[in-house]
C-alpha atoms as a PDB file:
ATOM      1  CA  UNK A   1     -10.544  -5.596   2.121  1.00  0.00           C
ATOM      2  CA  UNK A   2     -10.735  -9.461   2.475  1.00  0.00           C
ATOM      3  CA  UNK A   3      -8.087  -9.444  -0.163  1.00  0.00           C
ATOM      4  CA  UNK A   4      -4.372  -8.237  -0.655  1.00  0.00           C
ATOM      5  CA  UNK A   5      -3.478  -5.313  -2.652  1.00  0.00           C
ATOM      6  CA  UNK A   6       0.299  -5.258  -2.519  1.00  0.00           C
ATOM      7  CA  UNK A   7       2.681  -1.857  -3.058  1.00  0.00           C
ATOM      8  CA  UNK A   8       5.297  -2.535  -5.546  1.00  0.00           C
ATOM      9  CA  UNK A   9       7.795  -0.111  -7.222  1.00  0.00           C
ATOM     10  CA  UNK A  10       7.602   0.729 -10.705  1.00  0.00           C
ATOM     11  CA  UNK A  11      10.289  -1.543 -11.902  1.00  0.00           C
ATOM     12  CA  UNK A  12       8.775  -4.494  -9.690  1.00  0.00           C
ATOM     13  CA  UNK A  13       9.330  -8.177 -11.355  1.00  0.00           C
ATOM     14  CA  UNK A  14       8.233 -11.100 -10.808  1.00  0.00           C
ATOM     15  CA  UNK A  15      10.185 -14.745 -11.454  1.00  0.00           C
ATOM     16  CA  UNK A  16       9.352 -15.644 -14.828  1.00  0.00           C
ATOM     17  CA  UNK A  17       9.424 -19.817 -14.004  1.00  0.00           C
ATOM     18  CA  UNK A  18       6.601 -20.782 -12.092  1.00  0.00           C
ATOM     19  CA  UNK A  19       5.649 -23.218  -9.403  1.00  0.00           C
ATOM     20  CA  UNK A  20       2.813 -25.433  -9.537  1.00  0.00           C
ATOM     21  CA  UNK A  21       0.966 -24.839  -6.555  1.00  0.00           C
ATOM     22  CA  UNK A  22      -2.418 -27.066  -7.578  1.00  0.00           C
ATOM     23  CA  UNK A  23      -2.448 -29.798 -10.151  1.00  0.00           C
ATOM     24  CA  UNK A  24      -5.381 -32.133 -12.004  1.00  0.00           C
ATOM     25  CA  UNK A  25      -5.301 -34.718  -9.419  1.00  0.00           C
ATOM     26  CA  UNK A  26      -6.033 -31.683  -6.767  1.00  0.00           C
ATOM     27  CA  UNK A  27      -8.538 -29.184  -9.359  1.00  0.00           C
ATOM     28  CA  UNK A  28     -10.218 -32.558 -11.538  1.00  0.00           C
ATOM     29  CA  UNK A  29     -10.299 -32.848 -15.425  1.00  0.00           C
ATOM     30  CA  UNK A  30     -12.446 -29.518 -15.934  1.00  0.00           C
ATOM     31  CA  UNK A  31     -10.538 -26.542 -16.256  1.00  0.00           C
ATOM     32  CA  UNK A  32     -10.518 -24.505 -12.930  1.00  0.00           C
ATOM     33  CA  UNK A  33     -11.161 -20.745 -13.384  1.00  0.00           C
ATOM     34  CA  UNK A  34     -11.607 -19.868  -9.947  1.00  0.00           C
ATOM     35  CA  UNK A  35      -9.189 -18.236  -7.726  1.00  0.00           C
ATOM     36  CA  UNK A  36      -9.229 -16.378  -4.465  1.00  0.00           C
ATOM     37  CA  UNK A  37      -6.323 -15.503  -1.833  1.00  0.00           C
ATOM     38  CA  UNK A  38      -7.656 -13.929   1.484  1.00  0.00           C
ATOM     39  CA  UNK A  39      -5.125 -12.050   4.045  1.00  0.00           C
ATOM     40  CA  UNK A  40      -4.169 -14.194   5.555  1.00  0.00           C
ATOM     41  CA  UNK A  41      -3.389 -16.201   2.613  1.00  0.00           C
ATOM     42  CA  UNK A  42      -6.103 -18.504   3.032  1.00  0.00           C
ATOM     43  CA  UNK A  43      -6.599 -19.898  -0.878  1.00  0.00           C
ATOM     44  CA  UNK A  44      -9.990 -21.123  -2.320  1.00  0.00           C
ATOM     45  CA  UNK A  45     -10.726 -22.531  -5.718  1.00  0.00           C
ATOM     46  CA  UNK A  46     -13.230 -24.803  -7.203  1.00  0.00           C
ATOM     47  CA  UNK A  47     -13.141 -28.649  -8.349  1.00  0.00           C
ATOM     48  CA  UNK A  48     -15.626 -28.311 -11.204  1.00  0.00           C
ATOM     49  CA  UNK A  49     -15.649 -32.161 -11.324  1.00  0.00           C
ATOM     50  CA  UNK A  50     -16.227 -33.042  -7.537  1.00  0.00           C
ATOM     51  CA  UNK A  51     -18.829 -29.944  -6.855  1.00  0.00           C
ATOM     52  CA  UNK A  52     -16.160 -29.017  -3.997  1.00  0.00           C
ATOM     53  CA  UNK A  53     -14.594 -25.794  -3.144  1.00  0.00           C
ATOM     54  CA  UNK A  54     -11.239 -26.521  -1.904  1.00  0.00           C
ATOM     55  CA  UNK A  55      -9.415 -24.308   0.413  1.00  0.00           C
ATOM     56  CA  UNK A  56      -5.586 -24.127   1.612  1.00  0.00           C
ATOM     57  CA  UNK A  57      -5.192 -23.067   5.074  1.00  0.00           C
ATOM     58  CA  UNK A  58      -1.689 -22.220   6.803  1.00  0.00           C
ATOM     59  CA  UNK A  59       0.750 -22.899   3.839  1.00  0.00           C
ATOM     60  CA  UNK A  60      -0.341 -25.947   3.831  1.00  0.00           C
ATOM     61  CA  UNK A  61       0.468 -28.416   0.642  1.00  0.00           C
ATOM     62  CA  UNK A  62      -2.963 -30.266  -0.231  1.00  0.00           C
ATOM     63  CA  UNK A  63      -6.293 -28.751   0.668  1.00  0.00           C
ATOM     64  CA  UNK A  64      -7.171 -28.920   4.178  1.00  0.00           C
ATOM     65  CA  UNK A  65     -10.656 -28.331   4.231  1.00  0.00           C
ATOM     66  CA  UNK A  66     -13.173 -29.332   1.273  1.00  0.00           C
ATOM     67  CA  UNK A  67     -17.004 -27.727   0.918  1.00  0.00           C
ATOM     68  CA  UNK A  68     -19.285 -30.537  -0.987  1.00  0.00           C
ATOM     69  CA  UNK A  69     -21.091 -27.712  -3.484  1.00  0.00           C
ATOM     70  CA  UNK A  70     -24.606 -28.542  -5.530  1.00  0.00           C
ATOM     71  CA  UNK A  71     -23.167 -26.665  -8.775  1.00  0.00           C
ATOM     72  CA  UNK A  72     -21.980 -28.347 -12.181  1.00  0.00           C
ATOM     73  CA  UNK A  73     -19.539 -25.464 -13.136  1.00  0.00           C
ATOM     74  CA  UNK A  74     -18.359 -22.301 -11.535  1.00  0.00           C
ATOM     75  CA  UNK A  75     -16.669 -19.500 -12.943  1.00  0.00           C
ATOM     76  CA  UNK A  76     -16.108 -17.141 -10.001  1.00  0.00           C
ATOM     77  CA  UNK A  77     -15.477 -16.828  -6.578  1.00  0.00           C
ATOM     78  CA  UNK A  78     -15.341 -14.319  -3.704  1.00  0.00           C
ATOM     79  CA  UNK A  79     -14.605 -14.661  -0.215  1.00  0.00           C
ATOM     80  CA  UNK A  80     -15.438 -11.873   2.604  1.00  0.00           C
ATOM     81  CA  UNK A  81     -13.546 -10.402   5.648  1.00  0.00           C
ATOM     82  CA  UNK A  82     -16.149 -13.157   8.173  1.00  0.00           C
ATOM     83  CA  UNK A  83     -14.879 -16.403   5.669  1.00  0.00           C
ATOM     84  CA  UNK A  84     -18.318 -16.339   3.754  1.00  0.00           C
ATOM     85  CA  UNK A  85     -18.043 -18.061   0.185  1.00  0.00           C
ATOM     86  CA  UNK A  86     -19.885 -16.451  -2.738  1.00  0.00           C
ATOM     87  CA  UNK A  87     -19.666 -18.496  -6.010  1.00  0.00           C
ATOM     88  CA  UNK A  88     -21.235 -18.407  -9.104  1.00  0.00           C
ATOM     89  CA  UNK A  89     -23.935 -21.233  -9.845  1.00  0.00           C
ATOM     90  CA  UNK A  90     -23.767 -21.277 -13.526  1.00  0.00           C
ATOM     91  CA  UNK A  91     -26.154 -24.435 -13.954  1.00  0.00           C
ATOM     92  CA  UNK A  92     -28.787 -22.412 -12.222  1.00  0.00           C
ATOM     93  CA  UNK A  93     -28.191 -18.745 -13.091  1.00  0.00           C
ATOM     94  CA  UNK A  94     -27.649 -17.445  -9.619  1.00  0.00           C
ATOM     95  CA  UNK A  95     -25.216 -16.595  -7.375  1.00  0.00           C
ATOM     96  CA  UNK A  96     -25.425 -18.595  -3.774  1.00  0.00           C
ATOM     97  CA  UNK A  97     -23.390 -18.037  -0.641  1.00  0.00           C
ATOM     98  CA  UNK A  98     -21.993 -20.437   1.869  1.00  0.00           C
ATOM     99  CA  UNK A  99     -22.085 -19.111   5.490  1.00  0.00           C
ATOM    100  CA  UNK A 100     -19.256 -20.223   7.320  1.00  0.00           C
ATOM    101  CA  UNK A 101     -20.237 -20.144  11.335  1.00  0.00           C
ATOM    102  CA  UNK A 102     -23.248 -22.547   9.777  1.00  0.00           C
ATOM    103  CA  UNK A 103     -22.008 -24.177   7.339  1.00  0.00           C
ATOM    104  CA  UNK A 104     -25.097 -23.307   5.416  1.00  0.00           C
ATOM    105  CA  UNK A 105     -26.003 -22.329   1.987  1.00  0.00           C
ATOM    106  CA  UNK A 106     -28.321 -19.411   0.933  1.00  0.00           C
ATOM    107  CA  UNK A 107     -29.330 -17.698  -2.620  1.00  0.00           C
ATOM    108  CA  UNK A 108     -27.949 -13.959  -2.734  1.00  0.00           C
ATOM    109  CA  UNK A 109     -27.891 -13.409  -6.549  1.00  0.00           C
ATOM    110  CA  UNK A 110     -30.886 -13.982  -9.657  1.00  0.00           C
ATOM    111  CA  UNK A 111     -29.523 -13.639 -12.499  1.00  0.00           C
ATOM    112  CA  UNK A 112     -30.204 -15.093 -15.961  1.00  0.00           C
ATOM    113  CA  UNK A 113     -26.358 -15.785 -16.735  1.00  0.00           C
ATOM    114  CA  UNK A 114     -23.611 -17.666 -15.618  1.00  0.00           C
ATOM    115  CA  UNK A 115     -21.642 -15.164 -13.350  1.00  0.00           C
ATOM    116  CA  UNK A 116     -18.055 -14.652 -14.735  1.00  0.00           C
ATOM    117  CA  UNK A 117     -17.169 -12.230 -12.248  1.00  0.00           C
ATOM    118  CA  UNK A 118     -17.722 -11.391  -9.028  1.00  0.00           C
ATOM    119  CA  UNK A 119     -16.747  -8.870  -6.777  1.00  0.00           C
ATOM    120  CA  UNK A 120     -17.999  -7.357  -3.372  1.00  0.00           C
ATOM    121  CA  UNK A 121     -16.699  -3.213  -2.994  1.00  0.00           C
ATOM    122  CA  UNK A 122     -16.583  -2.057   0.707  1.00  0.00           C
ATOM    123  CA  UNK A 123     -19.905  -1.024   0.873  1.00  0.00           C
ATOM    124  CA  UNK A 124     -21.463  -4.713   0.734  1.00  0.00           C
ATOM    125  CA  UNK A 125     -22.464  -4.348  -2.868  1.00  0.00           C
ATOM    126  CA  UNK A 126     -21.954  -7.914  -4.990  1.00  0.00           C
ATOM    127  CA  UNK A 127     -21.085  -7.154  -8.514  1.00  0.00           C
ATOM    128  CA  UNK A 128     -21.977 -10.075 -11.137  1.00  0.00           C
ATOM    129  CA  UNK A 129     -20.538 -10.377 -14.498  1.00  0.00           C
ATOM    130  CA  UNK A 130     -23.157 -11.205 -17.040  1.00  0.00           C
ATOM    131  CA  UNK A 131     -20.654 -13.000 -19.845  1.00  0.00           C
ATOM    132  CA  UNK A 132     -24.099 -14.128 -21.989  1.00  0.00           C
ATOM    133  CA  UNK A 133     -25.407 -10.639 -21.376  1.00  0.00           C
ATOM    134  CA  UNK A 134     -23.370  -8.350 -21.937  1.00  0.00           C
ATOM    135  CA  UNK A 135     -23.412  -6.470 -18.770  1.00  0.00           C
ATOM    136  CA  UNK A 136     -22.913  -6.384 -15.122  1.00  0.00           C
ATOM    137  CA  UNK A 137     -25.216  -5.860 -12.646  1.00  0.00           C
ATOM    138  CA  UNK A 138     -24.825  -5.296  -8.465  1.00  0.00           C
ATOM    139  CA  UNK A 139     -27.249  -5.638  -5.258  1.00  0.00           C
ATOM    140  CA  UNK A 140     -26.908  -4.639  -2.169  1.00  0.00           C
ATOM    141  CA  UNK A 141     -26.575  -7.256   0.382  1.00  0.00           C
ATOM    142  CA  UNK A 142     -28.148  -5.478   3.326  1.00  0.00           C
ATOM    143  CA  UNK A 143     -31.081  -5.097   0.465  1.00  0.00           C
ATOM    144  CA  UNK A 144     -33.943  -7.335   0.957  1.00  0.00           C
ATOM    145  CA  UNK A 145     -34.360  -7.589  -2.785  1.00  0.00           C
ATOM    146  CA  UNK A 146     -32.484 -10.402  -4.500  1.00  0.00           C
ATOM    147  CA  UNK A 147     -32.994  -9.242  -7.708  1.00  0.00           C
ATOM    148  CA  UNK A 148     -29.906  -6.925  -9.494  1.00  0.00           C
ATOM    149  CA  UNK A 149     -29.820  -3.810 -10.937  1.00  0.00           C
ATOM    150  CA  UNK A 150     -27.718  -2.532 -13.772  1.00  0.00           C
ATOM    151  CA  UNK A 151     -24.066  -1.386 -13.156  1.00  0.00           C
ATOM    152  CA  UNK A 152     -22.251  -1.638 -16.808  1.00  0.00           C
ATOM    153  CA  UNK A 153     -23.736  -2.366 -20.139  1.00  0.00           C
ATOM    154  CA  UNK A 154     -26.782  -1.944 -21.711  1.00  0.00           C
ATOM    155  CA  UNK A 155     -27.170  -5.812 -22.023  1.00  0.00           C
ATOM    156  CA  UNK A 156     -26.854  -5.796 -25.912  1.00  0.00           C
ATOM    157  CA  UNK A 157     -23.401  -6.519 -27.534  1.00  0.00           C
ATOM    158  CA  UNK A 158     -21.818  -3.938 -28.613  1.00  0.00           C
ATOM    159  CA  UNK A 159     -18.394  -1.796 -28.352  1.00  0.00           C
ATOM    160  CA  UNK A 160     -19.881   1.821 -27.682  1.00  0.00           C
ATOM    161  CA  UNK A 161     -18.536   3.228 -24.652  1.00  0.00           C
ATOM    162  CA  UNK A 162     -21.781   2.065 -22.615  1.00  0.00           C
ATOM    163  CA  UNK A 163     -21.837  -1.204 -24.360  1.00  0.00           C
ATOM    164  CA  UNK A 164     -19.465  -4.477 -23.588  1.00  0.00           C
ATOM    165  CA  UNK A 165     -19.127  -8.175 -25.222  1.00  0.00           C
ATOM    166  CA  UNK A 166     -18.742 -10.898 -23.351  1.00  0.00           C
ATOM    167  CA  UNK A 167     -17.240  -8.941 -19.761  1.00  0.00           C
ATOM    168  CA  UNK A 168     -15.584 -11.716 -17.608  1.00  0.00           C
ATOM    169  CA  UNK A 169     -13.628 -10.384 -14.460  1.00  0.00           C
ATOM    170  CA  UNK A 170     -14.375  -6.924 -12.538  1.00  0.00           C
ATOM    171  CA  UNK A 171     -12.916  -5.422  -9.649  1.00  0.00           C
ATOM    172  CA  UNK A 172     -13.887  -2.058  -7.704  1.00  0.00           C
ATOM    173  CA  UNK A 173     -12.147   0.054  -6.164  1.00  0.00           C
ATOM    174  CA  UNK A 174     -12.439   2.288  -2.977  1.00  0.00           C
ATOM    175  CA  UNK A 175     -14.084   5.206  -5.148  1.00  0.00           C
ATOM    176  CA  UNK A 176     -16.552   2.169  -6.308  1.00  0.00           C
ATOM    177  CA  UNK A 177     -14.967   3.071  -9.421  1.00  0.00           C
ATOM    178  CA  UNK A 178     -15.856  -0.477 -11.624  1.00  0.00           C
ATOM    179  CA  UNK A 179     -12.731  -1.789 -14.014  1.00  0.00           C
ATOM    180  CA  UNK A 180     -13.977  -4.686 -16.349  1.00  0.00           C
ATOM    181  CA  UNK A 181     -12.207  -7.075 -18.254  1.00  0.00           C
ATOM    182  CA  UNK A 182     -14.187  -6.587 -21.580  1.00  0.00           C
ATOM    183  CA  UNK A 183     -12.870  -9.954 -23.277  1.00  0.00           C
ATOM    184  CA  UNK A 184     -14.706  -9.749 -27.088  1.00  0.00           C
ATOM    185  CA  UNK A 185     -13.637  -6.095 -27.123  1.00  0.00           C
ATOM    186  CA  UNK A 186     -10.337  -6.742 -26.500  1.00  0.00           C
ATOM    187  CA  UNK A 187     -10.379  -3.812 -24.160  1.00  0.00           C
ATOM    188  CA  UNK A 188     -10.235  -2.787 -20.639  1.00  0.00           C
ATOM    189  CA  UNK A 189     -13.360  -0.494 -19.516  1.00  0.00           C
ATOM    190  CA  UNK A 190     -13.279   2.180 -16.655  1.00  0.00           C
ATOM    191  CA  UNK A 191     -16.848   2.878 -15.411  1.00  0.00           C
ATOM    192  CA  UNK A 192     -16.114   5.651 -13.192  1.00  0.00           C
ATOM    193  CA  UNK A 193     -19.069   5.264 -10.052  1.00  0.00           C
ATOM    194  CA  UNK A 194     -22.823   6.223 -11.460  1.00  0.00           C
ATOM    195  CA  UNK A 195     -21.539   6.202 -14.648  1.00  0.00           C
ATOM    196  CA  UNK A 196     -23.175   4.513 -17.575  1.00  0.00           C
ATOM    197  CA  UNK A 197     -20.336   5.633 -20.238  1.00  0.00           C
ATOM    198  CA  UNK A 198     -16.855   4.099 -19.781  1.00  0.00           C
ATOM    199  CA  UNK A 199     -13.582   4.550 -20.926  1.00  0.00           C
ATOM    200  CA  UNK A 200     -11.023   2.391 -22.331  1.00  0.00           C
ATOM    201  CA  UNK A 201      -7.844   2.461 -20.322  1.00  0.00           C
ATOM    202  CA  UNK A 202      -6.174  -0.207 -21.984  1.00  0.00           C
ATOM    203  CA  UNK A 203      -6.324  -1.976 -25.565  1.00  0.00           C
ATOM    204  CA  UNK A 204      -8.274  -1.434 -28.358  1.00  0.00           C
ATOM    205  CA  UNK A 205      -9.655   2.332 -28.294  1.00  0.00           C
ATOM    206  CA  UNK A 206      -7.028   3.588 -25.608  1.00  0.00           C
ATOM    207  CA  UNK A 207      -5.600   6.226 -25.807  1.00  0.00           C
ATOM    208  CA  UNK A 208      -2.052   4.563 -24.712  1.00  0.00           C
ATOM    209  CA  UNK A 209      -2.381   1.326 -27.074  1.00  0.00           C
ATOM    210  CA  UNK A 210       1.062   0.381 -26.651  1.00  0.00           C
ATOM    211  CA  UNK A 211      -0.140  -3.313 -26.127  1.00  0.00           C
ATOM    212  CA  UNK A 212      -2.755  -4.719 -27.889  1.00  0.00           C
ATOM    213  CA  UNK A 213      -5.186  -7.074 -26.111  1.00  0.00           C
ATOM    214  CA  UNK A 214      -6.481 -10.266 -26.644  1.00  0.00           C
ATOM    215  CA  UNK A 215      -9.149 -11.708 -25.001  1.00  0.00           C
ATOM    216  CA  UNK A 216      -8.438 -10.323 -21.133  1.00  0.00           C
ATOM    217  CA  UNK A 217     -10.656 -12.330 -18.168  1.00  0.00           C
ATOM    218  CA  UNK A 218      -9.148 -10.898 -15.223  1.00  0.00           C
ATOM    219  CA  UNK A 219      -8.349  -7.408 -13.750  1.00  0.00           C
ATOM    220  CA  UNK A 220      -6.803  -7.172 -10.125  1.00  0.00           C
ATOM    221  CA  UNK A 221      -5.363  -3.599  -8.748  1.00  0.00           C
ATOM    222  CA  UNK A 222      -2.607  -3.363  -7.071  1.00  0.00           C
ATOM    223  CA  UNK A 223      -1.901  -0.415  -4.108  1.00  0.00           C
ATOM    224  CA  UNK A 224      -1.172   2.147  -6.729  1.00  0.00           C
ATOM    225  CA  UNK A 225      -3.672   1.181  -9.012  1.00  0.00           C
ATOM    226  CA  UNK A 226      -1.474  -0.465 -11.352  1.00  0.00           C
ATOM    227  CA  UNK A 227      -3.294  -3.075 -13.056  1.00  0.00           C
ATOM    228  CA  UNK A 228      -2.949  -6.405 -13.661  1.00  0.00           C
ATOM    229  CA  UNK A 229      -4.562  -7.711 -16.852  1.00  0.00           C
ATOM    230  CA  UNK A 230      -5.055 -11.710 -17.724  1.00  0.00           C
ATOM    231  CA  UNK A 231      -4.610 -11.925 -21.239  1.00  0.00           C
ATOM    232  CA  UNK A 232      -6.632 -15.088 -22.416  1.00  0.00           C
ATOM    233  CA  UNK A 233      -5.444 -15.691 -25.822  1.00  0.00           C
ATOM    234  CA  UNK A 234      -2.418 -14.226 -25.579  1.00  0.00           C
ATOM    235  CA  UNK A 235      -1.478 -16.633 -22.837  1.00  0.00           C
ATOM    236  CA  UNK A 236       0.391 -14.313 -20.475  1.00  0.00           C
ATOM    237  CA  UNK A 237      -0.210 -11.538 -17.897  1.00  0.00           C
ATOM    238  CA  UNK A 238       0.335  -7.869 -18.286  1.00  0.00           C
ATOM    239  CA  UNK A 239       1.001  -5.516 -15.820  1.00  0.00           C
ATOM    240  CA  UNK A 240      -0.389  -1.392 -17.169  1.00  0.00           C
ATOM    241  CA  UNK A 241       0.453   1.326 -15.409  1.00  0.00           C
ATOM    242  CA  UNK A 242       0.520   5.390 -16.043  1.00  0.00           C
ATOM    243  CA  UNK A 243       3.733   5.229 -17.518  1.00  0.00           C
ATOM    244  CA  UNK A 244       4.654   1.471 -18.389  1.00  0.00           C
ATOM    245  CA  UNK A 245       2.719  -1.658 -19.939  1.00  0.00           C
ATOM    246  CA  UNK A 246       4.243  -4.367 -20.200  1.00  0.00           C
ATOM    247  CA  UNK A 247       4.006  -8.284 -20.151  1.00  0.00           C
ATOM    248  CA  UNK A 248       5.347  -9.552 -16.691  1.00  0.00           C
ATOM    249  CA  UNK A 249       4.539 -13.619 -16.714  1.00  0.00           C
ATOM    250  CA  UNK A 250       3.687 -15.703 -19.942  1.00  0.00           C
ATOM    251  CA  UNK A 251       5.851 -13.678 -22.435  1.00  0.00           C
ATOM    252  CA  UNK A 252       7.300 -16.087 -24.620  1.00  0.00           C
ATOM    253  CA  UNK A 253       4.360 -17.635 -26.095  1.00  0.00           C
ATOM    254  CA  UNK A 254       1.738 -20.232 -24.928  1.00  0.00           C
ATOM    255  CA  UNK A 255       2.383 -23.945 -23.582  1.00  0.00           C
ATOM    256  CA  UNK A 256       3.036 -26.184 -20.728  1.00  0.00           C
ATOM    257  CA  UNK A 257       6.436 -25.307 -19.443  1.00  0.00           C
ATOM    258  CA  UNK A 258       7.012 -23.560 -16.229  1.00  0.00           C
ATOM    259  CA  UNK A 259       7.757 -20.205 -17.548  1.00  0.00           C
ATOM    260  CA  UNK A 260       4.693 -20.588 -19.712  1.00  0.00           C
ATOM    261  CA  UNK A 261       0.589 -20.732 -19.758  1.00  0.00           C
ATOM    262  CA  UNK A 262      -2.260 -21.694 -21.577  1.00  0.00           C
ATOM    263  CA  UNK A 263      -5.651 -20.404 -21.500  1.00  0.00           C
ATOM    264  CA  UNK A 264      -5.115 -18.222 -18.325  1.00  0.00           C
ATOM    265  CA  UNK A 265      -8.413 -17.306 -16.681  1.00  0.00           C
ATOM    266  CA  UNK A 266      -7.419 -15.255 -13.272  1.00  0.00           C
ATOM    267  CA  UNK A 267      -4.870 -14.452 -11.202  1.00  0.00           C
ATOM    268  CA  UNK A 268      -4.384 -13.499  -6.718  1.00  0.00           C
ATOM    269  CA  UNK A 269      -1.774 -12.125  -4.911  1.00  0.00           C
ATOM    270  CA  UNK A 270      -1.050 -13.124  -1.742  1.00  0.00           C
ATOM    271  CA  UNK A 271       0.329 -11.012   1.096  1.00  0.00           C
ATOM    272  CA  UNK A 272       3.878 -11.416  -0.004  1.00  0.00           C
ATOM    273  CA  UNK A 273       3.318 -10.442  -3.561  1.00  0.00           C
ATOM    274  CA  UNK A 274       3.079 -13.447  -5.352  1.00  0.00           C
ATOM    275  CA  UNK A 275       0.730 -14.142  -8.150  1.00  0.00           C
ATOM    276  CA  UNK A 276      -1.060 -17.439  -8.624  1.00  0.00           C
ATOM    277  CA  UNK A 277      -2.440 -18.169 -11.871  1.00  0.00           C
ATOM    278  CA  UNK A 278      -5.592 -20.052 -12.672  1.00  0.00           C
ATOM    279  CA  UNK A 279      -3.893 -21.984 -15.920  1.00  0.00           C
ATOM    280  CA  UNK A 280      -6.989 -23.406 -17.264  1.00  0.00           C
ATOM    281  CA  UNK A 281      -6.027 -25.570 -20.110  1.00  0.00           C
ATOM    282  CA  UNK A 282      -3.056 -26.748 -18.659  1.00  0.00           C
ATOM    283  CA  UNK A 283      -5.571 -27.637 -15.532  1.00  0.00           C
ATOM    284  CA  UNK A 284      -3.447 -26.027 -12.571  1.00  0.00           C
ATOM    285  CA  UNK A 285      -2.436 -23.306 -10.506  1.00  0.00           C
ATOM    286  CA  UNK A 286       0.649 -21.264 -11.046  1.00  0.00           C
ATOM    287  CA  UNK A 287       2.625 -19.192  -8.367  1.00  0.00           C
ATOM    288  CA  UNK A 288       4.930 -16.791  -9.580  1.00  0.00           C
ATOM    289  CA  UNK A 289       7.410 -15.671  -7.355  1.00  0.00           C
ATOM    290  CA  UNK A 290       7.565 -11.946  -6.638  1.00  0.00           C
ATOM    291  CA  UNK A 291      11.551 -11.179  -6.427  1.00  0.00           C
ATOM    292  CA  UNK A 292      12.164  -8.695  -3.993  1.00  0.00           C
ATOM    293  CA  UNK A 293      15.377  -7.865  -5.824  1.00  0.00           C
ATOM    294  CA  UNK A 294      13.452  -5.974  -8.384  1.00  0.00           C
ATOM    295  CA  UNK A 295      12.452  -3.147  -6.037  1.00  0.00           C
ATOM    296  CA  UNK A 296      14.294  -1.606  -2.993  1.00  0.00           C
ATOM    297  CA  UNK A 297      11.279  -2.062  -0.704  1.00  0.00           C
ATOM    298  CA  UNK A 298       8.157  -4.183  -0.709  1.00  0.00           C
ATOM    299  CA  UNK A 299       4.691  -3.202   1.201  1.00  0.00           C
ATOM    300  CA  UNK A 300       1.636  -4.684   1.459  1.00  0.00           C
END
């Protein structure tokens, strides 16, 4: 994978005041949403104001490299193994890629939507989610058809088990097993692979609804599959796993404060185990220490 998937133990924490690793004079007055961390901790993210993708390279403090982007907003962002940049194009429904030994630009993606989600699995497949419509939808990239077919949802809103509202971030795993962050249905969905029907693992309609949901956007796996949940309107982060839910960043209510957020949108680790934030509405990034106290070993 391009991206890291750390191993923690069950009772793994993380430091509940954050850092602010990106500000508004870095991300620019519109809320950022976008968030990627590569191995080697390479970090990308969009300036929704400048057209730019900005990228961190090497620990390094401000972004060192800048990519001048035709879009007006994006709302997602992937990054692959070779340092190729697919983002959402949300002003012209499509999902375009830059190449990075040509520093060129191509279409991959046609979709009718902006793209709230994306997500490449190991077999080369992009995954877009359709927020407006209800569903998401996958190509092959090896496929000389640019046109997507039909992964989740039956593109009408709805909260049958084949039905979503308003999915926003998705993530597949090595079974190509598709977990979506089903934000108007307050719920996440398991769409196990070639399978129309999902189930709800967590929030409304689970059959563990310890925690209700509001509004979740993102969905990240960990090593053991534990998940990690971006709760919206609930202003925190939530980490579910088979025997423990729990909130794990955010938990005292919403604001500007270190320990706090507002409007999350997504969330990275990066290879140590620490979790950056996209806080939207309070128009920066967030890193949240992973304490290596909290477990008696730490892999990645």
């Amino acid at each position: 994978s391009s991206f890291n998937q750390p191993k923690f133990c069950p009772t793994a924490d993380w430091d509940h005041f954050g850092i602010t690793f990106a500000n508004q004079t870095t991300l620019g007055e519109y809320a950022s949403r976008t968030l990627f961390i590569n191995t080697n901790n390479t970090i990308y993210t969009s300036n929704n104001e400048m057209y730019q993708i900005l990228i961190w390279i090497n620990n390094s403090i401000n972004p060192n490299k800048i990519i001048s982007i035709n879009f007006a907003v994006s709302y997602s962002i992937f990054v692959t193994n070779n340092g190729d940049i697919y983002y959402d194009d949300s002003a012209r429904s499509r999902v375009d890629k830059w190449i990075s030994n040509t520093d060129t630009f191509t279409t991959v993606m046609n979709v009718n939507s902006r793209c709230t989600g994306l997500f490449i699995d190991i077999n080369d497949t992009l995954y877009c989610s359709m927020y407006d419509h209800h569903k998401i939808v996958k190509r092959w990239l090896n496929d000389s058809e640019i046109m997507p077919a039909t992964a989740a949802g039956t593109g009408i809103d709805g909260s049958s088990s084949n039905e979503l509202s308003g999915p926003m971030g998705i993530f597949v795993d090595l079974n190509f097993d598709l977990y979506v962050a089903d934000r108007d249905n307050d719920r996440i969905q398991l769409f196990k692979f070639e399978e129309l029907n999902g189930t709800t693992i967590v929030g409304e309609g689970s059959s563990n609804n310890i925690i209700s949901l509001d509004r979740p956007t993102g969905i990240v796996l960990d090593a053991d599959k534990y998940l990690f949940i971006v709760e919206q309107l609930n202003h925190r982060i939530i980490r579910a796993g088979p025997n423990d839910i729990r909130c794990i960043i955010g938990c005292d209510g919403d604001g500007s404060q270190s320990h706090q957020l507002y409007f999350p949108t997504s969330l990275s680790f990066d290879s140590y185990g620490n979790i950056f934030i996209t806080d939207t509405f309070n128009h920066r990034i967030q890193k949240f220490d992973f304490l290596l106290n909290s477990c008696g070993e730490f892999k990645n």
